[in-house]
Structures are given as structure tokens and as C-alpha cells.
PDB file of N, CA and C in Angstrom:
ATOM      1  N   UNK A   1       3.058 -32.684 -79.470  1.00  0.00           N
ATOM      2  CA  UNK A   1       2.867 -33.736 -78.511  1.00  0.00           C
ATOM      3  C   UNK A   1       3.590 -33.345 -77.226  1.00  0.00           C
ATOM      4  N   UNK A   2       2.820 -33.571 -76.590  1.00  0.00           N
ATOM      5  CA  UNK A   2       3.635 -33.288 -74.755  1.00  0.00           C
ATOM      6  C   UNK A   2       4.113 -34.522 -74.443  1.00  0.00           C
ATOM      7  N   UNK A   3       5.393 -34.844 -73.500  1.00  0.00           N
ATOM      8  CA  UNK A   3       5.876 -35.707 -73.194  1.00  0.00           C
ATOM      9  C   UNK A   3       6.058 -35.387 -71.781  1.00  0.00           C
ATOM     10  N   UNK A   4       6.154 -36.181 -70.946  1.00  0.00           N
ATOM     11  CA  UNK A   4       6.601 -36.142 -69.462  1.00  0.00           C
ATOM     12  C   UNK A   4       5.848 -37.133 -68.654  1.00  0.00           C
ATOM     13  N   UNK A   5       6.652 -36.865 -67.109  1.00  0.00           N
ATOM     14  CA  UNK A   5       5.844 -37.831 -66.564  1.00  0.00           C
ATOM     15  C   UNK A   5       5.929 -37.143 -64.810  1.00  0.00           C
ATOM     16  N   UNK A   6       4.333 -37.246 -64.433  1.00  0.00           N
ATOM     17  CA  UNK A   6       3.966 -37.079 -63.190  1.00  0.00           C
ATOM     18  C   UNK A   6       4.112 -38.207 -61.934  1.00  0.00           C
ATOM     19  N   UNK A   7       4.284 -38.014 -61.026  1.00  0.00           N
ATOM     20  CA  UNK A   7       3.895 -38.868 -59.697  1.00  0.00           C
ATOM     21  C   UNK A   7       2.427 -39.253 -59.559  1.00  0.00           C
ATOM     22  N   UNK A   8       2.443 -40.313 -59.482  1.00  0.00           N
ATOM     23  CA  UNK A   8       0.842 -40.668 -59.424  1.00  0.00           C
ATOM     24  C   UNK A   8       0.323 -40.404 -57.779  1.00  0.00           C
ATOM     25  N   UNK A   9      -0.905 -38.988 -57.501  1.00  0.00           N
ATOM     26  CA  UNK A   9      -1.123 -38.560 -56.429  1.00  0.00           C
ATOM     27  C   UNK A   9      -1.994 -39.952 -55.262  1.00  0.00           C
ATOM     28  N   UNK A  10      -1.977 -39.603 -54.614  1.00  0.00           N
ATOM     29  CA  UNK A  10      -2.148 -40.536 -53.636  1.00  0.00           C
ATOM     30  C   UNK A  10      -1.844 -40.315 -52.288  1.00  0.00           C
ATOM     31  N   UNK A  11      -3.150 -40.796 -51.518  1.00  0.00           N
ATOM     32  CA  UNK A  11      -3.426 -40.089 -50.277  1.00  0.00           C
ATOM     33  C   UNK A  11      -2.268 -40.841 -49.003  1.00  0.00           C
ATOM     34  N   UNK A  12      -2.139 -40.187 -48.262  1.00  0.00           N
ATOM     35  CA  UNK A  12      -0.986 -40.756 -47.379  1.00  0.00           C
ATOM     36  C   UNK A  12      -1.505 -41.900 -46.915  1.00  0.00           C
ATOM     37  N   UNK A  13      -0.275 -42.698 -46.418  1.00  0.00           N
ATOM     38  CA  UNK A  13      -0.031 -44.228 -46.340  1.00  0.00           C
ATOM     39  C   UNK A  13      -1.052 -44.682 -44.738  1.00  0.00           C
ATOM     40  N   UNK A  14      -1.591 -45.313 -44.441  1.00  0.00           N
ATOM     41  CA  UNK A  14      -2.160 -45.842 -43.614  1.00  0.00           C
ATOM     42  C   UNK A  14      -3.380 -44.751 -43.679  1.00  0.00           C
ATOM     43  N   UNK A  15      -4.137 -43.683 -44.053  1.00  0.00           N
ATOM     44  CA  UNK A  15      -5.054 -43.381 -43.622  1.00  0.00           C
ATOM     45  C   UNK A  15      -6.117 -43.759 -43.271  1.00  0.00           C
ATOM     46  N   UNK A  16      -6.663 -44.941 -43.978  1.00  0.00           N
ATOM     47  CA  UNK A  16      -7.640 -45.703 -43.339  1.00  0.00           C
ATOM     48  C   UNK A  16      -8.717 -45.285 -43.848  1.00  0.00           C
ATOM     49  N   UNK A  17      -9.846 -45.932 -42.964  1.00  0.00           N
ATOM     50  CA  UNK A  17     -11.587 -45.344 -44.065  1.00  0.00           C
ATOM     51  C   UNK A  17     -11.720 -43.777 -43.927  1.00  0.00           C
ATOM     52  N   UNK A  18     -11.317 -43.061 -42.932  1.00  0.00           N
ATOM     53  CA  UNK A  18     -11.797 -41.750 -42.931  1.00  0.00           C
ATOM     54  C   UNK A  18     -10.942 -41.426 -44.649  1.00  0.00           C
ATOM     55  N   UNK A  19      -9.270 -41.432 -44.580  1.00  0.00           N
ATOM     56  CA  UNK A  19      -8.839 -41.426 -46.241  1.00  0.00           C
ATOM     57  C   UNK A  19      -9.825 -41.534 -47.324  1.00  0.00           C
ATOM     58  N   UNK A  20     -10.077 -42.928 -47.424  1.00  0.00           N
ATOM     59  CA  UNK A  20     -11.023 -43.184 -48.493  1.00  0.00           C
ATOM     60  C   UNK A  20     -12.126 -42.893 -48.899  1.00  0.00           C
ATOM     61  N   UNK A  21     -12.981 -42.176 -47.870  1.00  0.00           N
ATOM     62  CA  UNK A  21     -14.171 -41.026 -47.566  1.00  0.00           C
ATOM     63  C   UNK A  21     -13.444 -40.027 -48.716  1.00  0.00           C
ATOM     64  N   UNK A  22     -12.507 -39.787 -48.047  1.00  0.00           N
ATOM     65  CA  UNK A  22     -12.336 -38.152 -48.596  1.00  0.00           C
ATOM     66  C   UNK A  22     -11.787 -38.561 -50.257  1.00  0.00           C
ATOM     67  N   UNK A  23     -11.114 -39.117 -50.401  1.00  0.00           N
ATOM     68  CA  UNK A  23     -11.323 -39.913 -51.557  1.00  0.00           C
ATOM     69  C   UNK A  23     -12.465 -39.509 -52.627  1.00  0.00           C
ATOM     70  N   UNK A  24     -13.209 -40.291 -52.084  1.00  0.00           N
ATOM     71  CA  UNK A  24     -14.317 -40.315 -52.819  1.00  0.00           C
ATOM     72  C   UNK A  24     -15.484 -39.360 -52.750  1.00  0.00           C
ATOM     73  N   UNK A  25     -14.859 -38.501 -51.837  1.00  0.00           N
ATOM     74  CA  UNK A  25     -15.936 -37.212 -51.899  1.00  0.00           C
ATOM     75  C   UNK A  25     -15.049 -36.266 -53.062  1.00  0.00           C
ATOM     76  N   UNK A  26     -13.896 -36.576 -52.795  1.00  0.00           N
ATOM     77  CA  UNK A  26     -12.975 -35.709 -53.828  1.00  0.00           C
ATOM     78  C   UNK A  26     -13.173 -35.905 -55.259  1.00  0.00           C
ATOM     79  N   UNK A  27     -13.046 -37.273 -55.624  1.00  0.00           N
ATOM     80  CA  UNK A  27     -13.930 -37.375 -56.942  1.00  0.00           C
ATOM     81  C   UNK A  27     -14.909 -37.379 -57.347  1.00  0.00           C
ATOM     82  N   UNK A  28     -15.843 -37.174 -56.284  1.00  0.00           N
ATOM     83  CA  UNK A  28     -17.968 -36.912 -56.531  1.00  0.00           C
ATOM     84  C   UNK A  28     -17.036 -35.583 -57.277  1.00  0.00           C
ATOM     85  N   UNK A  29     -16.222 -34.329 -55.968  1.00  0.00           N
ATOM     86  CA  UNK A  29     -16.371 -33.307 -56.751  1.00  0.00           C
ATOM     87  C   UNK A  29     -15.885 -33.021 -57.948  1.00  0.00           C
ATOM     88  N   UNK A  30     -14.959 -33.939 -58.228  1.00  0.00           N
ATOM     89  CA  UNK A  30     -14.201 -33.617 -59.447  1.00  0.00           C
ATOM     90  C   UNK A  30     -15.099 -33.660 -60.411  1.00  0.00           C
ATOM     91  N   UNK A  31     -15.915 -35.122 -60.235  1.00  0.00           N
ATOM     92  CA  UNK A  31     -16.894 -35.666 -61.152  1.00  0.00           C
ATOM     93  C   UNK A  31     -18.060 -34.458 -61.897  1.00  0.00           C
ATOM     94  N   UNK A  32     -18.271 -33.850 -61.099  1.00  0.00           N
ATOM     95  CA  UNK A  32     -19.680 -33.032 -61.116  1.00  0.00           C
ATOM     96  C   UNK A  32     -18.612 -31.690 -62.177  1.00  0.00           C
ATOM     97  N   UNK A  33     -17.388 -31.165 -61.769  1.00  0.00           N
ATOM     98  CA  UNK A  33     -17.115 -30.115 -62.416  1.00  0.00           C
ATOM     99  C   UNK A  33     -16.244 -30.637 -63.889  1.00  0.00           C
ATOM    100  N   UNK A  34     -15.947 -31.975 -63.844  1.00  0.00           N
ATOM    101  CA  UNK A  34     -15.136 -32.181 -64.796  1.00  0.00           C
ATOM    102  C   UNK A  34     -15.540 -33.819 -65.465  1.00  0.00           C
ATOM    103  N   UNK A  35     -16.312 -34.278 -65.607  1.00  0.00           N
ATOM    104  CA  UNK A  35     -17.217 -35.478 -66.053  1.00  0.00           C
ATOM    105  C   UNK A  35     -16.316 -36.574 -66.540  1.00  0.00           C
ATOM    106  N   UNK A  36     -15.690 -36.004 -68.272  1.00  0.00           N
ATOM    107  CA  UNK A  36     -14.790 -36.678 -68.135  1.00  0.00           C
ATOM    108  C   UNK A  36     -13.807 -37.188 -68.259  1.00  0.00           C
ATOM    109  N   UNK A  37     -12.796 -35.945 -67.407  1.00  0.00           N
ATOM    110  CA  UNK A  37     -12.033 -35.821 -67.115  1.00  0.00           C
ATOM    111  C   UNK A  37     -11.056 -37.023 -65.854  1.00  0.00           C
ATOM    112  N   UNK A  38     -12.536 -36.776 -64.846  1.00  0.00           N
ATOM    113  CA  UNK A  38     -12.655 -38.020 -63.564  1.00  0.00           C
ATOM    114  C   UNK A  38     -12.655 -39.285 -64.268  1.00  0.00           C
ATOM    115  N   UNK A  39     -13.493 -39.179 -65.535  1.00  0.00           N
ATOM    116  CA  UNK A  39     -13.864 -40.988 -65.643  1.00  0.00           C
ATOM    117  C   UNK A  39     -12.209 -41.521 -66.301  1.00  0.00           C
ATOM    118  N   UNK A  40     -11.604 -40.209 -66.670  1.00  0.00           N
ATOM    119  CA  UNK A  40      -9.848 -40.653 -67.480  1.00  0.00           C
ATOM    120  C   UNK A  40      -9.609 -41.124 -66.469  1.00  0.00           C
ATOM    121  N   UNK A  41      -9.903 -40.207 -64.975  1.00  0.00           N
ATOM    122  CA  UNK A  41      -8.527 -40.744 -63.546  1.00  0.00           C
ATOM    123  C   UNK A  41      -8.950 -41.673 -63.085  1.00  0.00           C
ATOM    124  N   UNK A  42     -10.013 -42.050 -63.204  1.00  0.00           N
ATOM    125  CA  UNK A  42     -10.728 -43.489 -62.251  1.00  0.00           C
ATOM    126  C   UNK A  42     -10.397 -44.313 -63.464  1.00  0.00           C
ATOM    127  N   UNK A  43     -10.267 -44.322 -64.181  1.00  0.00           N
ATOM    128  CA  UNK A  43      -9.795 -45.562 -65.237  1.00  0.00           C
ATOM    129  C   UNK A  43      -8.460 -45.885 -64.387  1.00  0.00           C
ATOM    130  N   UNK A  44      -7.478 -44.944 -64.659  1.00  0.00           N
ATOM    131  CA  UNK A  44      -6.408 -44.893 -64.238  1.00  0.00           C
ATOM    132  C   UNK A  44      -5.633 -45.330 -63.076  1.00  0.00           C
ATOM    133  N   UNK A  45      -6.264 -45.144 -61.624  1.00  0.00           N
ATOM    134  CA  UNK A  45      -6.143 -45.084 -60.764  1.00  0.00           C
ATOM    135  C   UNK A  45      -5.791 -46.583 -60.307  1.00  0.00           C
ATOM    136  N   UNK A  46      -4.937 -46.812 -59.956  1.00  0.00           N
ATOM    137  CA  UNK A  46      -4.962 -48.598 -59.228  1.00  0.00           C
ATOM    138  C   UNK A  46      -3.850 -48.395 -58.004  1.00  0.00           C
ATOM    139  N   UNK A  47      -4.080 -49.503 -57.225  1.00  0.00           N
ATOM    140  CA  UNK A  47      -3.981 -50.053 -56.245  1.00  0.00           C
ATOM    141  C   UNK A  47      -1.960 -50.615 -55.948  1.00  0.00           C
ATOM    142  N   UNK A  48      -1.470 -50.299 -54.840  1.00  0.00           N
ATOM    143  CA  UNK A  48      -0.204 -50.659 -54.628  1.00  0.00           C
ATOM    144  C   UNK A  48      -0.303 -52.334 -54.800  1.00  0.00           C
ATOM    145  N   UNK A  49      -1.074 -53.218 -54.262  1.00  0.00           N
ATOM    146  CA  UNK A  49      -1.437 -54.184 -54.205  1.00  0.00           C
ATOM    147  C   UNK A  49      -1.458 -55.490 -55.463  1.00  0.00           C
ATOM    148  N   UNK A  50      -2.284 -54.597 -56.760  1.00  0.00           N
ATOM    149  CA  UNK A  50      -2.501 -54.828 -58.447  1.00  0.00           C
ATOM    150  C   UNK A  50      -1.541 -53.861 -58.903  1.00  0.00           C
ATOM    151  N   UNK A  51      -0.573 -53.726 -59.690  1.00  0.00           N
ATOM    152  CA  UNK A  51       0.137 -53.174 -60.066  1.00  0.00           C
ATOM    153  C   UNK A  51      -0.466 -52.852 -61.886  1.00  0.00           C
ATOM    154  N   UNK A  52      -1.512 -53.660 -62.242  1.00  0.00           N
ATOM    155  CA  UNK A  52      -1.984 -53.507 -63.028  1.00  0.00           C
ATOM    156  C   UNK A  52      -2.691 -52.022 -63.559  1.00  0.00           C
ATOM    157  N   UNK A  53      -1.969 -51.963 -65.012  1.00  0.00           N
ATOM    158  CA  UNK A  53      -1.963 -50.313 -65.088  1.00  0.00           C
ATOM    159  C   UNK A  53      -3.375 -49.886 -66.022  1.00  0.00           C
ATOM    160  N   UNK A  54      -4.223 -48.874 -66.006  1.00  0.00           N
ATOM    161  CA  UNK A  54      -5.322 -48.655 -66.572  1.00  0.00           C
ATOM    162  C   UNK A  54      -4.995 -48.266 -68.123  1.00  0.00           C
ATOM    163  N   UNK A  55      -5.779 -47.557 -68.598  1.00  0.00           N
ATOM    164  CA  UNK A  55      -5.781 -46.890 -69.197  1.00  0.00           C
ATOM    165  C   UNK A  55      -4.531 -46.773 -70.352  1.00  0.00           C
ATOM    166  N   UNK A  56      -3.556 -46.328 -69.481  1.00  0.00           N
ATOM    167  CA  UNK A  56      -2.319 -46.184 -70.102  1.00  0.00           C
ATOM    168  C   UNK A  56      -0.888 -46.995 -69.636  1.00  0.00           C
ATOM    169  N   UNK A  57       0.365 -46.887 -69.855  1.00  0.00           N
ATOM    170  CA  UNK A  57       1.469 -47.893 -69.136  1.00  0.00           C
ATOM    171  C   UNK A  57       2.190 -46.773 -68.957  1.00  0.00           C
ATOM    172  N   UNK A  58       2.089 -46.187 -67.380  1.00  0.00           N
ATOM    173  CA  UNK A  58       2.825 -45.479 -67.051  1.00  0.00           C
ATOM    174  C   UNK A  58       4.419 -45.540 -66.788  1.00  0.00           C
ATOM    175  N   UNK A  59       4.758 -46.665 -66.413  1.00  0.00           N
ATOM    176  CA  UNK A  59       5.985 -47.413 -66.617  1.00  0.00           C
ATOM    177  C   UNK A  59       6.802 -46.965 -67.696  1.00  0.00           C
ATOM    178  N   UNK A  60       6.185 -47.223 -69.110  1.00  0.00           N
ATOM    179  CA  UNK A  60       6.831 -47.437 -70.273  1.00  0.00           C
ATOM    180  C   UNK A  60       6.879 -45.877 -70.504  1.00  0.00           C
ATOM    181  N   UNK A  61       5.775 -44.712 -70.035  1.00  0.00           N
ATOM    182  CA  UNK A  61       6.041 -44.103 -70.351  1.00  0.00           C
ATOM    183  C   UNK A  61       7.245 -43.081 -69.812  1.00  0.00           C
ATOM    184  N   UNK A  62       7.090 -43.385 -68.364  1.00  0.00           N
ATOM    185  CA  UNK A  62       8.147 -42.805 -67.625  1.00  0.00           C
ATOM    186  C   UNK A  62       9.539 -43.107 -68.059  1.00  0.00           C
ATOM    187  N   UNK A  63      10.040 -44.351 -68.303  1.00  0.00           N
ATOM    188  CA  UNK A  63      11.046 -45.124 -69.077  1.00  0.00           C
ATOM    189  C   UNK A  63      11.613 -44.267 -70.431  1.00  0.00           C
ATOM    190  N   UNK A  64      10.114 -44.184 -71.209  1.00  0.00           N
ATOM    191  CA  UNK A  64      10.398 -43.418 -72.514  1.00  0.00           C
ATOM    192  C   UNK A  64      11.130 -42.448 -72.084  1.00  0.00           C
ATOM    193  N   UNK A  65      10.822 -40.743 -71.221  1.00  0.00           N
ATOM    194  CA  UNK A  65      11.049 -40.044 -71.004  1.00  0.00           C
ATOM    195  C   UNK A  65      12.247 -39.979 -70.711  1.00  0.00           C
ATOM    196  N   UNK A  66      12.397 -40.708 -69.690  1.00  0.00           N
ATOM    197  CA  UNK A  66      13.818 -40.772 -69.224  1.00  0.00           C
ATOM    198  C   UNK A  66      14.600 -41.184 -70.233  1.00  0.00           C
ATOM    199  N   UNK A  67      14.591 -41.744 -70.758  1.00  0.00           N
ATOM    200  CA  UNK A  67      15.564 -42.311 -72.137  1.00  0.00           C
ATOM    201  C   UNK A  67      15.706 -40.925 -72.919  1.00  0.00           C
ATOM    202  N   UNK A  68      14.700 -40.167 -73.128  1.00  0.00           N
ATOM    203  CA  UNK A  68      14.797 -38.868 -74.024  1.00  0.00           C
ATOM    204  C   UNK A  68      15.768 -37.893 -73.402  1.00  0.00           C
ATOM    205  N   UNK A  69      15.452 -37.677 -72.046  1.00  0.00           N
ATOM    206  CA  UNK A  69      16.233 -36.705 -71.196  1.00  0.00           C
ATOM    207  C   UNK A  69      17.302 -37.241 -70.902  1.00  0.00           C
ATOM    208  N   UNK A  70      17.985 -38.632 -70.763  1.00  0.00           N
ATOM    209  CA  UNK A  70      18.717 -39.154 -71.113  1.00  0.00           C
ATOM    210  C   UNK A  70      19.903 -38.823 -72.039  1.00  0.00           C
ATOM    211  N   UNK A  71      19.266 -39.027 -73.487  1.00  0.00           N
ATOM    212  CA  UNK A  71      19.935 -38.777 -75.043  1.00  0.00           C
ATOM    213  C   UNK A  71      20.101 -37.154 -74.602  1.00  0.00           C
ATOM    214  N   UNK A  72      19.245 -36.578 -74.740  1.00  0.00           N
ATOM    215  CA  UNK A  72      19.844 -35.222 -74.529  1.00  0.00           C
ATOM    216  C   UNK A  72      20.850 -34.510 -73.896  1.00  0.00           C
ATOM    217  N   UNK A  73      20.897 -34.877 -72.503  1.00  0.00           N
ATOM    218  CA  UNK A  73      21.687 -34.497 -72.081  1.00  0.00           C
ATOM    219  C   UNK A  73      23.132 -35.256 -72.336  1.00  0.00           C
ATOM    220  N   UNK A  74      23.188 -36.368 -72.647  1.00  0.00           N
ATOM    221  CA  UNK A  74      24.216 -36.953 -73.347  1.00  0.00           C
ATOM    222  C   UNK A  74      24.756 -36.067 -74.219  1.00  0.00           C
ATOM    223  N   UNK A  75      23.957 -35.746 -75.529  1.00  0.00           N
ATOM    224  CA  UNK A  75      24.263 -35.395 -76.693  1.00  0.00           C
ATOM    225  C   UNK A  75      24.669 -33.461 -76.465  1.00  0.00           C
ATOM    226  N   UNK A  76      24.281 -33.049 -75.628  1.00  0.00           N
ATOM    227  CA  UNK A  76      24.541 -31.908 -74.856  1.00  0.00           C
ATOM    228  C   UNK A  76      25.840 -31.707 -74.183  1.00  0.00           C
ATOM    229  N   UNK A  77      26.168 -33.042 -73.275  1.00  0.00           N
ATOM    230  CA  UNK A  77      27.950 -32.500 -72.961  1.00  0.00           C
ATOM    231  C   UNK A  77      28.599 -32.945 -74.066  1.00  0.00           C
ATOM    232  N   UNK A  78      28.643 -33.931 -74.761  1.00  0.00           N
ATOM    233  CA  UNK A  78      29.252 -34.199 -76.169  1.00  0.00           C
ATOM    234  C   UNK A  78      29.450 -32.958 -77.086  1.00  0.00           C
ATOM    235  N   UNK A  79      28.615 -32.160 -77.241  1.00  0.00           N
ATOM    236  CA  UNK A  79      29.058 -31.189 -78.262  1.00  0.00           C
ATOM    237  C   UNK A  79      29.555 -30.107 -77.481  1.00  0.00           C
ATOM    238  N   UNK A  80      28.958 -30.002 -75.657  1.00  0.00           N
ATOM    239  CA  UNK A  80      29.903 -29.140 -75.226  1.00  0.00           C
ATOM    240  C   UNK A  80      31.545 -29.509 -75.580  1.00  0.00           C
ATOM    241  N   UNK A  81      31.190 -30.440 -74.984  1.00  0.00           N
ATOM    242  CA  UNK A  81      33.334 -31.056 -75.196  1.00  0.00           C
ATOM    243  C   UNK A  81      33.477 -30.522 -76.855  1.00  0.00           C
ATOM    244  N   UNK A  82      32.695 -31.088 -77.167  1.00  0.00           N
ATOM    245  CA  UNK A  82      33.620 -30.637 -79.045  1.00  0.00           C
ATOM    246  C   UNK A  82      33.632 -29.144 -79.277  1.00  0.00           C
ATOM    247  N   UNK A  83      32.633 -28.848 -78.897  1.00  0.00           N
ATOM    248  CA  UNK A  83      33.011 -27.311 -79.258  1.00  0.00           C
ATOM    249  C   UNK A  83      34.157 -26.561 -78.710  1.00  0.00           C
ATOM    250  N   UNK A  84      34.628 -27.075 -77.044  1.00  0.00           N
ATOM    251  CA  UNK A  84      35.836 -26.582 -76.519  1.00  0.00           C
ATOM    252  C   UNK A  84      36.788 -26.685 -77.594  1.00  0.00           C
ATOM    253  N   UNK A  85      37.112 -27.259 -78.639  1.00  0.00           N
ATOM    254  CA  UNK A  85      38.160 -27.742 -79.511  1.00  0.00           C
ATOM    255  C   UNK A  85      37.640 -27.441 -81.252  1.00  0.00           C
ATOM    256  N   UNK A  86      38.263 -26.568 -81.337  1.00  0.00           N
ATOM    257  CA  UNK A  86      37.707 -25.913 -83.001  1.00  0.00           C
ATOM    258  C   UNK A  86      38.132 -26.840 -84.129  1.00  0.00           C
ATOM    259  N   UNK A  87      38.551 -27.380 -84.001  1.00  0.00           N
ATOM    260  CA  UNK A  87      39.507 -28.699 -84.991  1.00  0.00           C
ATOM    261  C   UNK A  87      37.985 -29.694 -85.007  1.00  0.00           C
ATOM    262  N   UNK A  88      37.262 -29.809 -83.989  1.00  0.00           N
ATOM    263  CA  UNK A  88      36.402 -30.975 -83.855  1.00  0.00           C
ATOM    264  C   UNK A  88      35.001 -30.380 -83.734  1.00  0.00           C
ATOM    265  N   UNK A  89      34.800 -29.243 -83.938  1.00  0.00           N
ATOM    266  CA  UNK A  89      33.604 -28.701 -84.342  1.00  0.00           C
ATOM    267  C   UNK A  89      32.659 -29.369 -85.260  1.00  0.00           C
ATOM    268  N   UNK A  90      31.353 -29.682 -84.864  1.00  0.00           N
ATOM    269  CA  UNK A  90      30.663 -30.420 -85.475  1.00  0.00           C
ATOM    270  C   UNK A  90      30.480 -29.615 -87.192  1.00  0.00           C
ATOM    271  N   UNK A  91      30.120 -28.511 -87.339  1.00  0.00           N
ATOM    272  CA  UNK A  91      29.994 -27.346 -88.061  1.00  0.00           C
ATOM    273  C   UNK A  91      31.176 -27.865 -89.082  1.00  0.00           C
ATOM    274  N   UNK A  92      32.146 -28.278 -88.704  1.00  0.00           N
ATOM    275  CA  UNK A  92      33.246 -28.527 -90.032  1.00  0.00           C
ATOM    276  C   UNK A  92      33.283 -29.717 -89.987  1.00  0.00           C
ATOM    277  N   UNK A  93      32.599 -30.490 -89.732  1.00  0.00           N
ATOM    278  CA  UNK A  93      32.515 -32.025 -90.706  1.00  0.00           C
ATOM    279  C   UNK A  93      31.092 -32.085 -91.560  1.00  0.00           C
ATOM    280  N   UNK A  94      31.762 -32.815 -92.180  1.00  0.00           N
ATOM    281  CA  UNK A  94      30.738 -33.677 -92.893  1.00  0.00           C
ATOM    282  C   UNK A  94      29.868 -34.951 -92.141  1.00  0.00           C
ATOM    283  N   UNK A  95      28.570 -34.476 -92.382  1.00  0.00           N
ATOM    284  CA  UNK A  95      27.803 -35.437 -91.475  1.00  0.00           C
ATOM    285  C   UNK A  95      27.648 -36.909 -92.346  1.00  0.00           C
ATOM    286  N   UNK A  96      28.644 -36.776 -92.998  1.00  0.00           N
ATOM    287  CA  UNK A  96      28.334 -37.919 -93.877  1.00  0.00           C
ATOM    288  C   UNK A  96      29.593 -39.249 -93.286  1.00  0.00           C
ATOM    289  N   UNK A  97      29.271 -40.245 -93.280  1.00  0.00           N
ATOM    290  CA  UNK A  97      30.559 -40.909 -92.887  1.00  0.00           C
ATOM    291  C   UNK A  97      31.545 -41.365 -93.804  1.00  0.00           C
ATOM    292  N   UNK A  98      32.763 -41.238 -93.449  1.00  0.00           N
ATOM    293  CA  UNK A  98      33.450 -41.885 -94.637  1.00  0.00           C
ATOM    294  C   UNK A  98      33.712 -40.894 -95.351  1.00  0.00           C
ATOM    295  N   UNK A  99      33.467 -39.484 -95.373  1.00  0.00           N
ATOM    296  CA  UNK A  99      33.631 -38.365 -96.381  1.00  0.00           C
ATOM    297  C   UNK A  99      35.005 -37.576 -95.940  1.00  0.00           C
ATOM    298  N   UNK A 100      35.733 -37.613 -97.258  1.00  0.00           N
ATOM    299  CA  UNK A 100      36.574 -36.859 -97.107  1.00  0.00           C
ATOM    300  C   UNK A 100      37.151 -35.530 -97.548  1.00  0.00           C
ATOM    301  N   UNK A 101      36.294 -34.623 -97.466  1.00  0.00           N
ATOM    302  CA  UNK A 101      35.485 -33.591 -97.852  1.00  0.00           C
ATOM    303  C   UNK A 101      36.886 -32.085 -97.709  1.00  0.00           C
ATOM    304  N   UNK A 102      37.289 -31.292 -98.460  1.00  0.00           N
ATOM    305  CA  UNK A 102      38.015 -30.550 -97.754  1.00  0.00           C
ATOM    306  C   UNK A 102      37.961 -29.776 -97.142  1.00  0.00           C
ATOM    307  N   UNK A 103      38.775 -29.634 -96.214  1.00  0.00           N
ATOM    308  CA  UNK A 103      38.903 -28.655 -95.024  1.00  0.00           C
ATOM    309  C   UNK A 103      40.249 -27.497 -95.251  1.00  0.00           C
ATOM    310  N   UNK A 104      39.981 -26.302 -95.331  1.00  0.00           N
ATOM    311  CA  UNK A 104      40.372 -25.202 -94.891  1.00  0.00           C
ATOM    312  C   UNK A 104      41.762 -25.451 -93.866  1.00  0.00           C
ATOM    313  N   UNK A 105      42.604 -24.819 -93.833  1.00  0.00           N
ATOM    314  CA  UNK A 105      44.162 -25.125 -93.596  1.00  0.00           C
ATOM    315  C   UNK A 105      43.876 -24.257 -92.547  1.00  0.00           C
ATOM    316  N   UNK A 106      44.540 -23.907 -91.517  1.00  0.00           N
ATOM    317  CA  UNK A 106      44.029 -22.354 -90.523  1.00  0.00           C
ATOM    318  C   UNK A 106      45.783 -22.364 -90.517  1.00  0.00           C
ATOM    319  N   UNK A 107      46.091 -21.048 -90.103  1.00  0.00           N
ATOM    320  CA  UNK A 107      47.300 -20.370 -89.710  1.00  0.00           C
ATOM    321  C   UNK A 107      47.822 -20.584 -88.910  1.00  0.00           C
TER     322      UNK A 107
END
């Protein structure tokens, strides 16, 4: 499964009808080489105005993501820090809680 999340493209701000021409000549062409592919993005596609999302909830998914890249990198300086310290090495506990498992004496 792929996860991530794009910027939703969109033609610059005030262009006006000549914009929306090109618009829609842009998706005739898409249409003709990629059928449907276009009919996914025109589902998709909405308005600053309707915030109402097509197809999919880009929101939730962007949210998701970030929450993932999030945990990770969390869980990434966390074991950096532990590993600086050999006493607290994840590698010598027990992933179990509450276990009091023995540990090796060091010199």
C-alpha cells in the first residue's frame, strides 16, 4: 500500500475564463490519452468555495500521514537517545512489561 499525500494542483488564483479554457482543454487532453484516469480527477476535483471532498477525504488522509511521520520520527529520536546509553538499550529488555528477566552484570 502507498501512503502519502500530494498538493491538490490548481491553476493560479484570479485567472479568470481564459484559466478555465485551459482547464478544460487540459482535461479534453488528459481525457483522450488517459479515460479513466481523468474521470478519477474530475470526480475529485472541487472548488475553494464547496469544500466538499469527492471521491476520497483528502483531509483525513493527509492527517493520517502526518500522524505516521509523526510516530516515526518520534519513535526514531527515542531510540536514538536510548541507544546513546547501553544500560537502556532496547536489545536488553524484555519487551514484556513487568518482566524481570536477568540481566548480565558488565565490569
Amino acid at each position: 500500500m502507498v501512503l502519502g499525500f500530494t498538493q491538490e494542483l490548481s491553476t493560479p488564483a484570479g485567472g479568470g475564463e481564459e484559466a478555465d479554457a485551459d482547464v478544460k482543454r487540459q482535461l479534453a487532453a488528459m481525457g483522450e490519452a488517459l479515460p479513466h484516469l481523468t474521470a478519477m480527477v474530475a470526480t475529485e476535483l472541487h472548488s475553494v468555495t464547496d469544500p466538499t471532498l469527492g471521491w476520497c477525504d483528502s483531509q483525513v488522509e493527509f492527517e493520517f500521514t502526518l500522524d505516521l511521520l509523526r510516530d516515526g520520527l518520534e519513535r526514531s529520536l527515542l531510540l536514538s537517545r536510548v541507544s546513546s546509553s547501553p544500560d537502556e538499550c532496547p536489545s536488553r529488555q524484555d519487551p514484556r512489561p513487568g518482566y524481570a528477566g536477568h540481566r548480565s552484570e558488565r565490569s
